[in-house]
PDB file of N, CA and C in Angstrom:
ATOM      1  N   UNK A   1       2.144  -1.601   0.976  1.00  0.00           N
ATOM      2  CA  UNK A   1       2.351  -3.028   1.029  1.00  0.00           C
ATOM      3  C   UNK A   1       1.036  -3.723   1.321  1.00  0.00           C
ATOM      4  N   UNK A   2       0.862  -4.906   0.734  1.00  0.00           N
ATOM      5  CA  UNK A   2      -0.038  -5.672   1.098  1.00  0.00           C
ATOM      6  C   UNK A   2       0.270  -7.259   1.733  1.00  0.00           C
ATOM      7  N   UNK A   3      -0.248  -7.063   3.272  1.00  0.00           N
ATOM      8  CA  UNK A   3       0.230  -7.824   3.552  1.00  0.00           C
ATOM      9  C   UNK A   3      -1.153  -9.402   3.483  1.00  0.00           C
ATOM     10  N   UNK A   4      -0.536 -10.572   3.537  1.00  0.00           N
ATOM     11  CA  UNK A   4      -1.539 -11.233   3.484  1.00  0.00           C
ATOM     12  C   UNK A   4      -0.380 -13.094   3.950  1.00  0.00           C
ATOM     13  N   UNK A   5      -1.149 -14.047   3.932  1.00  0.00           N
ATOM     14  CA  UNK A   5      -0.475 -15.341   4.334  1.00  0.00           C
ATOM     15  C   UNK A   5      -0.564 -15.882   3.132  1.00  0.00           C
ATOM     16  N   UNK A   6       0.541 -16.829   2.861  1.00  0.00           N
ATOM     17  CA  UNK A   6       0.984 -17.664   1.836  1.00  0.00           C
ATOM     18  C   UNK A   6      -0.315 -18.509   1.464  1.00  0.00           C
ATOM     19  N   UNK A   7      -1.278 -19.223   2.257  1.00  0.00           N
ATOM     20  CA  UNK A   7      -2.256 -19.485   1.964  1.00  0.00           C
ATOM     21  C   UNK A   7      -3.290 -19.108   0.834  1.00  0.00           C
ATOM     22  N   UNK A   8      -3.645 -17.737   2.257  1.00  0.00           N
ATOM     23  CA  UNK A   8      -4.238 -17.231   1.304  1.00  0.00           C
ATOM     24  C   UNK A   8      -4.326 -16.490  -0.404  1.00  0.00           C
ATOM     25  N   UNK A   9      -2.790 -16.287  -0.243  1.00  0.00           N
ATOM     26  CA  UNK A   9      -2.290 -16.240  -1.798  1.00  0.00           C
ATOM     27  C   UNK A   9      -2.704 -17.170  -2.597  1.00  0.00           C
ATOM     28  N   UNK A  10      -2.115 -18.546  -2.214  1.00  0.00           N
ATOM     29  CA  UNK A  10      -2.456 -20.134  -2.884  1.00  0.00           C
ATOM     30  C   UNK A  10      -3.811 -19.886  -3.307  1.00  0.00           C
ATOM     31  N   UNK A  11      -4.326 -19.637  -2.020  1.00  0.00           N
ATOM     32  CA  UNK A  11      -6.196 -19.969  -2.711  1.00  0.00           C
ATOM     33  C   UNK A  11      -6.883 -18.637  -3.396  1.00  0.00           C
ATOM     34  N   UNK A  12      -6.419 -17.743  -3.381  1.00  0.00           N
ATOM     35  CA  UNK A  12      -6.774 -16.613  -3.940  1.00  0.00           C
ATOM     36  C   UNK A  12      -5.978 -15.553  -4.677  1.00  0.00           C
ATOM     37  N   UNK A  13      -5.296 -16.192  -5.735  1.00  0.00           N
ATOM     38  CA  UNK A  13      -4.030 -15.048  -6.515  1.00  0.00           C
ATOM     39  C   UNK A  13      -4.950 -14.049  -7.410  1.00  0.00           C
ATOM     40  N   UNK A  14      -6.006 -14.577  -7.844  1.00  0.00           N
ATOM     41  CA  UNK A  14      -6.778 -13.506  -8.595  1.00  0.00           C
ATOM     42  C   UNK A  14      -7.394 -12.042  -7.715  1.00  0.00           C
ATOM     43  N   UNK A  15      -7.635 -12.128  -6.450  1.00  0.00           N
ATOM     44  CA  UNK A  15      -8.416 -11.804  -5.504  1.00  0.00           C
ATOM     45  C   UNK A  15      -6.953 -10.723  -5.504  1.00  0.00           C
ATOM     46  N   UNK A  16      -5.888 -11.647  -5.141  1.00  0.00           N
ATOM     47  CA  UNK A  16      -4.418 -10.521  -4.474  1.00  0.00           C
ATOM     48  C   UNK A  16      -3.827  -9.868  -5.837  1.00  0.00           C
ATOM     49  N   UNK A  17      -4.148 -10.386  -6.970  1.00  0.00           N
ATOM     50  CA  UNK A  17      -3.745  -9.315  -7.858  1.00  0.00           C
ATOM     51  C   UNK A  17      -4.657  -8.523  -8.131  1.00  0.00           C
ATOM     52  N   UNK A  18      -6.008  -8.220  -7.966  1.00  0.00           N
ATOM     53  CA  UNK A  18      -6.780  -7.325  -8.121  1.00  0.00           C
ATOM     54  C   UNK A  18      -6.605  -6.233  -6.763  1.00  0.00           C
ATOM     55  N   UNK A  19      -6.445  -6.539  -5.635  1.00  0.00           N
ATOM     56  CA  UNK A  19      -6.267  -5.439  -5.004  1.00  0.00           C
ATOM     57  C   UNK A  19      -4.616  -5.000  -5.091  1.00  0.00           C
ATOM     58  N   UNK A  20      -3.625  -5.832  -5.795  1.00  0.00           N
ATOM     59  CA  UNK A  20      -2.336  -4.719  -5.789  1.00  0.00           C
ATOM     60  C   UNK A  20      -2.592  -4.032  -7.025  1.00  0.00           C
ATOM     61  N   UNK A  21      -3.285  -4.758  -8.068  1.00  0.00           N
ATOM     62  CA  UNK A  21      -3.558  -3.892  -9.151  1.00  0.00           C
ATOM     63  C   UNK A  21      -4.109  -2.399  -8.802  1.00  0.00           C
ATOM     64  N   UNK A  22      -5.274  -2.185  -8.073  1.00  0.00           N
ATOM     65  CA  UNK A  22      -5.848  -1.423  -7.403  1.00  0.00           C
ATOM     66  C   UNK A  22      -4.770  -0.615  -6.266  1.00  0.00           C
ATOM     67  N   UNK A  23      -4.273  -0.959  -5.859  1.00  0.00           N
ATOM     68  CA  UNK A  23      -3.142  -0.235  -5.111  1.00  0.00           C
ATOM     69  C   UNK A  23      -2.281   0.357  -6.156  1.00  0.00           C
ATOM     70  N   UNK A  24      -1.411  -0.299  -7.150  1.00  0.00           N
ATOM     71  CA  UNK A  24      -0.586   0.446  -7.829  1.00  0.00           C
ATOM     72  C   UNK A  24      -1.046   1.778  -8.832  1.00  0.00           C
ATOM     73  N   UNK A  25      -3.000   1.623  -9.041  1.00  0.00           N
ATOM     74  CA  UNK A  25      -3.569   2.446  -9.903  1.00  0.00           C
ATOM     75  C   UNK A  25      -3.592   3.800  -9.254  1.00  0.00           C
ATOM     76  N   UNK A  26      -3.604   3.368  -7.953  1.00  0.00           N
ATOM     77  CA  UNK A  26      -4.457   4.226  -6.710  1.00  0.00           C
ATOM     78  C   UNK A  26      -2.688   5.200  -6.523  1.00  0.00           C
ATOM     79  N   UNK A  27      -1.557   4.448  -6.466  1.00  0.00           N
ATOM     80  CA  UNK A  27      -0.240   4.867  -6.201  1.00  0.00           C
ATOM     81  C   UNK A  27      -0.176   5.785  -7.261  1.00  0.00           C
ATOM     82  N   UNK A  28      -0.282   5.329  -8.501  1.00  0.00           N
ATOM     83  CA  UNK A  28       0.296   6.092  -9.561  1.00  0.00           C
ATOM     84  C   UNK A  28      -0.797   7.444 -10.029  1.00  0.00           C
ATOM     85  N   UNK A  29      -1.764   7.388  -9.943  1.00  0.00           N
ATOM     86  CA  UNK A  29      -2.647   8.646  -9.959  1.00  0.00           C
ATOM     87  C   UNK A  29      -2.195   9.860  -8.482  1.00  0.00           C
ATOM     88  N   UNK A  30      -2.040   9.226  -7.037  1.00  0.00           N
ATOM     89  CA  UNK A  30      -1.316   9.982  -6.290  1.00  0.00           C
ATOM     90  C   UNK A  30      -0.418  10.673  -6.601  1.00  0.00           C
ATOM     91  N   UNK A  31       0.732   9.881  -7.316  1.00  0.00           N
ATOM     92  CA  UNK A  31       1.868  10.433  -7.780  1.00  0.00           C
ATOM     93  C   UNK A  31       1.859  11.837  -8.436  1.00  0.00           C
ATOM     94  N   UNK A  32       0.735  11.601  -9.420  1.00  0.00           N
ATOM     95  CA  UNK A  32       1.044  12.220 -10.593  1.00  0.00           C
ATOM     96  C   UNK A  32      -0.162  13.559 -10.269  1.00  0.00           C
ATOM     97  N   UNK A  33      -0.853  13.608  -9.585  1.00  0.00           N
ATOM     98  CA  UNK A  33      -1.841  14.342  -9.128  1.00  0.00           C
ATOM     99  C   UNK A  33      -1.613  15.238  -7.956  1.00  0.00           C
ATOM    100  N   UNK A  34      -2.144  16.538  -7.640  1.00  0.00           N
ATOM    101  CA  UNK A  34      -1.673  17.371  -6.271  1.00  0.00           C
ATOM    102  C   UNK A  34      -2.814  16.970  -5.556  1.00  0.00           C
ATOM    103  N   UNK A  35      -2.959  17.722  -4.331  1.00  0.00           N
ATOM    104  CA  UNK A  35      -3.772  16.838  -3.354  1.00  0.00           C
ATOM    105  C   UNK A  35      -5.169  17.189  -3.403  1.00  0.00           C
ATOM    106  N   UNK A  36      -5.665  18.526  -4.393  1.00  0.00           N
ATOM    107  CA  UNK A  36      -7.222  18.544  -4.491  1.00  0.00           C
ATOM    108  C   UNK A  36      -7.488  17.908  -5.432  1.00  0.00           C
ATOM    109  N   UNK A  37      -6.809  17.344  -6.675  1.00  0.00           N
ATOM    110  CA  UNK A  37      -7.486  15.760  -7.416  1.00  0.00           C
ATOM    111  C   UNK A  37      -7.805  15.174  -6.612  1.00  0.00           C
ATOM    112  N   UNK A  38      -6.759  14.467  -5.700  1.00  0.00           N
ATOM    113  CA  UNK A  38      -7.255  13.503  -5.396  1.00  0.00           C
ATOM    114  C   UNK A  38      -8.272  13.427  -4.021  1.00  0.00           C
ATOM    115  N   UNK A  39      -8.272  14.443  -3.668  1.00  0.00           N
ATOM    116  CA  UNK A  39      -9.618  14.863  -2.663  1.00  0.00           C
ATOM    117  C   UNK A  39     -10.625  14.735  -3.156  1.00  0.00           C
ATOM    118  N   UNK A  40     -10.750  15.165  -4.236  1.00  0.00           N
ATOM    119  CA  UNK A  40     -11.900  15.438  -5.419  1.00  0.00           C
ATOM    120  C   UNK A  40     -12.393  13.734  -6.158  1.00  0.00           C
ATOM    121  N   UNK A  41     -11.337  13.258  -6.166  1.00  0.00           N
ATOM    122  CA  UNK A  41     -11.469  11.509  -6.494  1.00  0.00           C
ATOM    123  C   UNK A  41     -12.199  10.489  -4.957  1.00  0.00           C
ATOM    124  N   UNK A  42     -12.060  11.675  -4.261  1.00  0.00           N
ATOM    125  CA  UNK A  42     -12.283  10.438  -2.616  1.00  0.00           C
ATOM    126  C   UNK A  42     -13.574  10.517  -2.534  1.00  0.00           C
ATOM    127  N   UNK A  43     -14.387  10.201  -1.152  1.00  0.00           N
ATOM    128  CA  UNK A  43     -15.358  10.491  -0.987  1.00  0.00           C
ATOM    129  C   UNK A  43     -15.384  11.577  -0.068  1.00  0.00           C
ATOM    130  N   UNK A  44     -16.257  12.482   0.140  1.00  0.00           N
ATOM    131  CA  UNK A  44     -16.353  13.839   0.589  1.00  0.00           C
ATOM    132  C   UNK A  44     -16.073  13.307   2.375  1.00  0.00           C
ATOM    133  N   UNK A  45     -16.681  12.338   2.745  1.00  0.00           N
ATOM    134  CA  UNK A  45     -16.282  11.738   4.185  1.00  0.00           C
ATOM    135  C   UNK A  45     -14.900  11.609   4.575  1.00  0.00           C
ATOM    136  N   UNK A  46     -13.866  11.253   3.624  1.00  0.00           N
ATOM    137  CA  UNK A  46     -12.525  11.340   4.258  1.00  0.00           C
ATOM    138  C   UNK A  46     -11.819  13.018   5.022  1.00  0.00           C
ATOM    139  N   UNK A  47     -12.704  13.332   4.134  1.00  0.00           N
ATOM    140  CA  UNK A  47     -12.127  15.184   4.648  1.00  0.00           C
ATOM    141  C   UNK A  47     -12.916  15.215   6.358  1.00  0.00           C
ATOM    142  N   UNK A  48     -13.541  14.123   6.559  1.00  0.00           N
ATOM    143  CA  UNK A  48     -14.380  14.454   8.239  1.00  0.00           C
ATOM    144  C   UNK A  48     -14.380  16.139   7.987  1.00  0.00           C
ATOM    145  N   UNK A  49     -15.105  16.811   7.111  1.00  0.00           N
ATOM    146  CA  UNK A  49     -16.050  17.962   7.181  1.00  0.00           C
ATOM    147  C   UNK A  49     -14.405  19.053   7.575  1.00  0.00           C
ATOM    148  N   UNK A  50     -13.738  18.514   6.655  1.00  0.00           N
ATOM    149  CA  UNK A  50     -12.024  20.107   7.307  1.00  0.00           C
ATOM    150  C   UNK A  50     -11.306  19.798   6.345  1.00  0.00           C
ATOM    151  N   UNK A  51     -12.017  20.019   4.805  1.00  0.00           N
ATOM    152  CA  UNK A  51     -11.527  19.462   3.489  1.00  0.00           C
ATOM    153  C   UNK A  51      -9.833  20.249   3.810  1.00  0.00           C
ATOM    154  N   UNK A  52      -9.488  21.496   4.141  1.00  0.00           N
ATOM    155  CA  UNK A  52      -8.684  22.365   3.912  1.00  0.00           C
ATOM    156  C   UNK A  52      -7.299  21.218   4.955  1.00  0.00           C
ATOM    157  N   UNK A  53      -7.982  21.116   6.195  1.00  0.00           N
ATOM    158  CA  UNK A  53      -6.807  20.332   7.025  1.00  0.00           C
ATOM    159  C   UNK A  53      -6.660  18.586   5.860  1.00  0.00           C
ATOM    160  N   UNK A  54      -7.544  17.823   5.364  1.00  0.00           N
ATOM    161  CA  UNK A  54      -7.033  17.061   4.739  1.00  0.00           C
ATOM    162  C   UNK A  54      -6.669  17.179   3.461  1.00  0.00           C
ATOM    163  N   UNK A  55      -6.677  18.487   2.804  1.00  0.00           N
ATOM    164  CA  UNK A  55      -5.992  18.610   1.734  1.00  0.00           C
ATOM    165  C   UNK A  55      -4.343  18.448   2.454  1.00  0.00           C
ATOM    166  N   UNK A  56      -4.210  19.531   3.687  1.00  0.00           N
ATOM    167  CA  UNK A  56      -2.774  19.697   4.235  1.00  0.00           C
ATOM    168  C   UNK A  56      -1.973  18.290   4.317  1.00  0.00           C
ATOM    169  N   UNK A  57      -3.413  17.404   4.321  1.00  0.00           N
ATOM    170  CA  UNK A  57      -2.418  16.478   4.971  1.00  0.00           C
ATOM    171  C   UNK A  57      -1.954  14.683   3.688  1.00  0.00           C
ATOM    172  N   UNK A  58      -3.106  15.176   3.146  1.00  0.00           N
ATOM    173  CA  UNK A  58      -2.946  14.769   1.818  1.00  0.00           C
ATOM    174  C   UNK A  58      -1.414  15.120   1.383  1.00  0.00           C
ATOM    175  N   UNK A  59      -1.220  16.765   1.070  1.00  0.00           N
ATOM    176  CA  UNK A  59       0.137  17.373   0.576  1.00  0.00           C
ATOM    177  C   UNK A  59       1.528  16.721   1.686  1.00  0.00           C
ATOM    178  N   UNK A  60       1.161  16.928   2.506  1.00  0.00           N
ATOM    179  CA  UNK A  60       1.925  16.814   3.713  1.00  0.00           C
ATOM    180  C   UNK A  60       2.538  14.643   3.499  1.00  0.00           C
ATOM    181  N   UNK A  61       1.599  13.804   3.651  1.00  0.00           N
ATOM    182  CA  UNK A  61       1.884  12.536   3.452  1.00  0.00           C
ATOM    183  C   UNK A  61       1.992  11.672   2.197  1.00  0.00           C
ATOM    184  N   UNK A  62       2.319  12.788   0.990  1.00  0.00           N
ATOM    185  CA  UNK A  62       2.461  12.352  -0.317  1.00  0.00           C
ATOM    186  C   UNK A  62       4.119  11.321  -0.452  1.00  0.00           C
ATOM    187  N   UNK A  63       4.236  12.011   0.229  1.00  0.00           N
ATOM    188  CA  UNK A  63       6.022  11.516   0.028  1.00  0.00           C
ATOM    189  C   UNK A  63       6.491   9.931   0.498  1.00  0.00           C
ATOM    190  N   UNK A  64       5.299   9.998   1.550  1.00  0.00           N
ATOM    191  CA  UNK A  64       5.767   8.373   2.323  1.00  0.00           C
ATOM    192  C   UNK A  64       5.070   7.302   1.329  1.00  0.00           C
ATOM    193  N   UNK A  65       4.509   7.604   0.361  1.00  0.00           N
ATOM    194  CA  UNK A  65       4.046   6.506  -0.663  1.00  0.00           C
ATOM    195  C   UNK A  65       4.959   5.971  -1.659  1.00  0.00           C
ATOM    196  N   UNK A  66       4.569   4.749  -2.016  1.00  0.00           N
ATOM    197  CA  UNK A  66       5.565   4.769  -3.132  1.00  0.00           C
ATOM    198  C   UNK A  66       5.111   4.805  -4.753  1.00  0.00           C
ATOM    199  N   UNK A  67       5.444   5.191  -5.426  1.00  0.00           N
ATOM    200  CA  UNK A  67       4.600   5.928  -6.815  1.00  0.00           C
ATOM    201  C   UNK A  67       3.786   4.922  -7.666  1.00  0.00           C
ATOM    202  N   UNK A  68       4.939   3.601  -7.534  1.00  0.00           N
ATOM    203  CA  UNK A  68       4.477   2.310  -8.196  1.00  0.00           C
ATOM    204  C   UNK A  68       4.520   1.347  -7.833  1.00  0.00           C
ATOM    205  N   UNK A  69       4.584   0.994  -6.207  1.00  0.00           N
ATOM    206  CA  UNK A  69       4.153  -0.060  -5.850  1.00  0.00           C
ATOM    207  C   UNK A  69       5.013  -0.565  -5.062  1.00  0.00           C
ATOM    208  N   UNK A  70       6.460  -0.130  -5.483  1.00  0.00           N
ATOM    209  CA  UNK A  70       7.134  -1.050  -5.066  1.00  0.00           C
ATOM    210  C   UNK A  70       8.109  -0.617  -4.186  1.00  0.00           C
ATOM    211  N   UNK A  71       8.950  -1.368  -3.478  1.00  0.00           N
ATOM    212  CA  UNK A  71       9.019  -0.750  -1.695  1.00  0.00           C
ATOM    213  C   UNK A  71      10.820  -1.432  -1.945  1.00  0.00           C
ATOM    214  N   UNK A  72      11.679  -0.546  -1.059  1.00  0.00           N
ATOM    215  CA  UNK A  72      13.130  -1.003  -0.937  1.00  0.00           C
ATOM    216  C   UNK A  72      12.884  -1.963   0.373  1.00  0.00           C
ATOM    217  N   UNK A  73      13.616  -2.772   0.163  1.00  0.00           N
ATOM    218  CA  UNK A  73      14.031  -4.183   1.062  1.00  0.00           C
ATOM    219  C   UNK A  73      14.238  -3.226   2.766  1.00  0.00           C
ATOM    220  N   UNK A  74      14.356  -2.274   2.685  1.00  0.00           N
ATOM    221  CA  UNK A  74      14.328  -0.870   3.631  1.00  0.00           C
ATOM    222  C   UNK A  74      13.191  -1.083   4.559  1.00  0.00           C
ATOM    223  N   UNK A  75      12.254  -0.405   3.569  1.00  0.00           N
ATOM    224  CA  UNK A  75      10.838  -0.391   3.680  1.00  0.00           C
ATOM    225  C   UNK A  75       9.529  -1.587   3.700  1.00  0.00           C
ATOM    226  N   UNK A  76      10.559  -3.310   3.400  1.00  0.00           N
ATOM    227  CA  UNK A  76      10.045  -4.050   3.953  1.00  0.00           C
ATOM    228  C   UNK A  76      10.034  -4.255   5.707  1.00  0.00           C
ATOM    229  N   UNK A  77      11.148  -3.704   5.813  1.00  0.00           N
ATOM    230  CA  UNK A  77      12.100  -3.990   7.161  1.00  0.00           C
ATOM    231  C   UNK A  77      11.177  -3.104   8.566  1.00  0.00           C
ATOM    232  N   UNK A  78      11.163  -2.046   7.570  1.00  0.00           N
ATOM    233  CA  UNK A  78      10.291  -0.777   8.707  1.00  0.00           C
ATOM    234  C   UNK A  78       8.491  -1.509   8.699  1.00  0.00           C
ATOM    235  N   UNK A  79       8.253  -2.238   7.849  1.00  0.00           N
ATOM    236  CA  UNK A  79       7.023  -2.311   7.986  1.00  0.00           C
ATOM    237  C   UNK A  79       6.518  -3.684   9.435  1.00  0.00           C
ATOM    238  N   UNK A  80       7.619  -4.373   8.708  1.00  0.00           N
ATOM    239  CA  UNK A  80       8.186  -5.532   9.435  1.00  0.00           C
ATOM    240  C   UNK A  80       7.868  -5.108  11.075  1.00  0.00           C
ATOM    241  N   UNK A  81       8.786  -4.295  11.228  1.00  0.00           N
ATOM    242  CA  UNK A  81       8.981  -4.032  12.522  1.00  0.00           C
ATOM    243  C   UNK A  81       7.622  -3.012  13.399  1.00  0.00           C
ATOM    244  N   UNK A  82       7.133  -2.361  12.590  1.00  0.00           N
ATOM    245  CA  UNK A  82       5.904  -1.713  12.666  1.00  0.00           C
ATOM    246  C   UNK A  82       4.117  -2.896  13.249  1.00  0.00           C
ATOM    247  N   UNK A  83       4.413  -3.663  12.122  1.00  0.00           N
ATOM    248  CA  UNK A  83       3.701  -5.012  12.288  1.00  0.00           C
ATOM    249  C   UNK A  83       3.533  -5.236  13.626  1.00  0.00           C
ATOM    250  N   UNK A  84       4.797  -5.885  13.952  1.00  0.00           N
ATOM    251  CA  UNK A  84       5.274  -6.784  15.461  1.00  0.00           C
ATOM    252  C   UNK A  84       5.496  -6.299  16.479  1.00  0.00           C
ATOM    253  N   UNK A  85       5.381  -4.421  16.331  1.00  0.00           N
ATOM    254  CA  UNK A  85       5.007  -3.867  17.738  1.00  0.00           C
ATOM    255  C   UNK A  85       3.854  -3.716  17.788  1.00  0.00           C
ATOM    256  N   UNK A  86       2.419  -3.809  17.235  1.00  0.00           N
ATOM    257  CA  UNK A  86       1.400  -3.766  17.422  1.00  0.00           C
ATOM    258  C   UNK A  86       0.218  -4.927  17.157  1.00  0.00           C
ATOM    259  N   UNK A  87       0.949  -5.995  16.502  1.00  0.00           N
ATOM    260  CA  UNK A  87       0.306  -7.064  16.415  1.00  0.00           C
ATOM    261  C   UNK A  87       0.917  -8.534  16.859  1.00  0.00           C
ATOM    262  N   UNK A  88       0.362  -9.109  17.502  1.00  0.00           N
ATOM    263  CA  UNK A  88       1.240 -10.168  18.789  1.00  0.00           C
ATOM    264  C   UNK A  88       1.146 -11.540  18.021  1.00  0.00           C
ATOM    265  N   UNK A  89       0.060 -11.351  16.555  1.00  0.00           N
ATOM    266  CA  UNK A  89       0.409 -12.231  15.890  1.00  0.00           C
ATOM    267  C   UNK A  89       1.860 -12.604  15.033  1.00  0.00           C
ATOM    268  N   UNK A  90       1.860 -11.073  14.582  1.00  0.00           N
ATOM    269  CA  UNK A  90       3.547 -11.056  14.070  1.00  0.00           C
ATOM    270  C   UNK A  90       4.136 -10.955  14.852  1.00  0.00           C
ATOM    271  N   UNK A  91       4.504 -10.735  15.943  1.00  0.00           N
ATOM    272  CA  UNK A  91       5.389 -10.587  17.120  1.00  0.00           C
ATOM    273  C   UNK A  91       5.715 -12.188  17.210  1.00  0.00           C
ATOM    274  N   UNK A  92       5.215 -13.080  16.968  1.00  0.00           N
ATOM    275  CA  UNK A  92       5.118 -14.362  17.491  1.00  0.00           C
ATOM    276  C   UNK A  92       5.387 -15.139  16.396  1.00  0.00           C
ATOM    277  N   UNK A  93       5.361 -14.568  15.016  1.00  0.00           N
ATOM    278  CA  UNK A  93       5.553 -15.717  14.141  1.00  0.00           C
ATOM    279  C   UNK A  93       7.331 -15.500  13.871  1.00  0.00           C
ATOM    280  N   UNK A  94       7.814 -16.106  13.170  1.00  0.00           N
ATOM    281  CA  UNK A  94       9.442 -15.606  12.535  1.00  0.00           C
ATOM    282  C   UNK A  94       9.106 -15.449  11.602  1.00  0.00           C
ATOM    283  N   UNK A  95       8.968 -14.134  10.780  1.00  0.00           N
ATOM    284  CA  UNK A  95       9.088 -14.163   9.821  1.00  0.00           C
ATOM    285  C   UNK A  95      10.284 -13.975   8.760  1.00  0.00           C
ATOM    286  N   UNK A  96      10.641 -14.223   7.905  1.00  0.00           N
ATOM    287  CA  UNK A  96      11.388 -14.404   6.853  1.00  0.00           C
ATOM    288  C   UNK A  96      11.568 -13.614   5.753  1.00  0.00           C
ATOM    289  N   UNK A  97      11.763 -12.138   5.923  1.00  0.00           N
ATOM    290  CA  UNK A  97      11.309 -11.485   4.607  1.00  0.00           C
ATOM    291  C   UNK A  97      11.715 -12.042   3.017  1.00  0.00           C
ATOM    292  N   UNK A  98      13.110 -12.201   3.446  1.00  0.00           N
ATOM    293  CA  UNK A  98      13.130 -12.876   1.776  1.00  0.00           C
ATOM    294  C   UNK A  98      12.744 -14.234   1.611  1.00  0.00           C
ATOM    295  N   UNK A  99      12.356 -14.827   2.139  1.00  0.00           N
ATOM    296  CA  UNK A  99      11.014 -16.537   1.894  1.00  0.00           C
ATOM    297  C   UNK A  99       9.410 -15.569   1.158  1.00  0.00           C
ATOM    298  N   UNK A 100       9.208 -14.145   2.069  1.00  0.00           N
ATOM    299  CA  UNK A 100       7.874 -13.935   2.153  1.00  0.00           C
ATOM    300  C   UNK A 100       7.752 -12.677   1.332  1.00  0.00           C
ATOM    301  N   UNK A 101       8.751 -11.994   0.820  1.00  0.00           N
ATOM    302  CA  UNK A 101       8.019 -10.878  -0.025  1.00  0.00           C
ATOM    303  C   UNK A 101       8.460 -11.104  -1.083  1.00  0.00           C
ATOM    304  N   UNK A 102       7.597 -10.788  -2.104  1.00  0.00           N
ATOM    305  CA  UNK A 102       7.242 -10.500  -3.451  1.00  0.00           C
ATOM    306  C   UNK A 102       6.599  -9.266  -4.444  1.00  0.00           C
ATOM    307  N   UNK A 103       7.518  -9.451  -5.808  1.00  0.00           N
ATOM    308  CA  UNK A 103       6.812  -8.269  -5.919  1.00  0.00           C
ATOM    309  C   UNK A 103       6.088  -8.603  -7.399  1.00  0.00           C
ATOM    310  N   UNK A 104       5.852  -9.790  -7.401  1.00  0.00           N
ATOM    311  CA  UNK A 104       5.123 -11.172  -8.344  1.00  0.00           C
ATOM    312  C   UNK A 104       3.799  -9.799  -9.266  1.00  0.00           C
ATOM    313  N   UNK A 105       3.345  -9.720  -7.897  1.00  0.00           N
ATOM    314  CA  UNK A 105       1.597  -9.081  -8.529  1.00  0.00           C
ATOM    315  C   UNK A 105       2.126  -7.522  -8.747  1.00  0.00           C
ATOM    316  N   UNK A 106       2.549  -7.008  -8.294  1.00  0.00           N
ATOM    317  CA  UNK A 106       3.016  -5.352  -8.761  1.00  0.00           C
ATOM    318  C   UNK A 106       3.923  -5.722  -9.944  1.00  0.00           C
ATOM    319  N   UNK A 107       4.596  -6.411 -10.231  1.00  0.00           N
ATOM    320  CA  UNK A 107       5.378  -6.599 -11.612  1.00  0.00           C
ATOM    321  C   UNK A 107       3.915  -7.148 -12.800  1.00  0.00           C
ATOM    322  N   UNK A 108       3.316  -7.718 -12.532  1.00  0.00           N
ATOM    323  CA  UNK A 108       1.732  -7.677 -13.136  1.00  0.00           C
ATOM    324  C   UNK A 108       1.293  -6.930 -13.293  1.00  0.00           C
ATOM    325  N   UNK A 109       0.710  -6.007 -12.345  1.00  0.00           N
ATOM    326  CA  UNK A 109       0.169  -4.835 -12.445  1.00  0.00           C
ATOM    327  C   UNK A 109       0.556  -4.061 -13.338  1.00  0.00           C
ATOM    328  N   UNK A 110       2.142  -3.471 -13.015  1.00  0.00           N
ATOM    329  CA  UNK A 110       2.484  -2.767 -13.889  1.00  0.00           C
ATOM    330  C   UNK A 110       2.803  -3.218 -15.162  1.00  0.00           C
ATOM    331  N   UNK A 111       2.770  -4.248 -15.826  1.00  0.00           N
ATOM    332  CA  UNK A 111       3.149  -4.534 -16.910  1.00  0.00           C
ATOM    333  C   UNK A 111       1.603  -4.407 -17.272  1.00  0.00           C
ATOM    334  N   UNK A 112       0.358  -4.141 -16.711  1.00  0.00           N
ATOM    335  CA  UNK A 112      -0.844  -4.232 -17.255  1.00  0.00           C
ATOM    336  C   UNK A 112      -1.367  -2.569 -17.300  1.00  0.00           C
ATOM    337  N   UNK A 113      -0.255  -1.882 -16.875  1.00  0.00           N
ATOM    338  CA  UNK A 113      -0.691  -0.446 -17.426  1.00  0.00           C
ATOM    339  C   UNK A 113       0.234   0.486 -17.923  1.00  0.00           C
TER     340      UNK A 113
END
């Protein structure tokens, strides 16, 4: 998910469809790839020098992604709540999931590959 403020959407939709574009490219090569592609696609620094433990864990956290972008009303909910125990900005605002999520730029995306 990408989270961001209605604002900044307004003033920057080109900016937010280039990084979900980039997220859904990044999703769908995960998908379709085992975890030494995409080790092999990273930079050698994500492995912090224990390529073998982040291959494990690469394999190991494949599943919690989503392939193309797009997330069950579920998985808005868990993120939701994830947010607002660690950030006192969301803790404090109300948010609204169905006023505030969209899946505007991933329906873009994917219609652009």
């Amino acid at each position: 998910m990408v989270y961001t403020t209605p604002a900044f959407i307004e003033k920057n939709p080109r900016t937010v469809q280039a990084i979900v574009t980039a997220f859904v490219r990044a999703l769908k090569l995960m998908s379709s790839h085992q975890a030494d592609a995409i080790a092999n696609a990273m930079p050698e620094e994500y492995g912090l020098g224990h390529r073998e433990v982040y291959l494990r864990a690469l394999t190991a956290s494949r599943a919690m992604y989503s392939p193309d972008g797009r997330f069950t009303r579920e998985g808005g909910e868990t993120a939701l709540r994830v947010l607002t125990a660690f950030d006192p900005d969301v803790r404090a605002a109300k948010v609204d999931l169905d006023a505030t999520y969209t899946e505007r730029f991933v329906d873009k995306a994917q219609a652009a590959n």
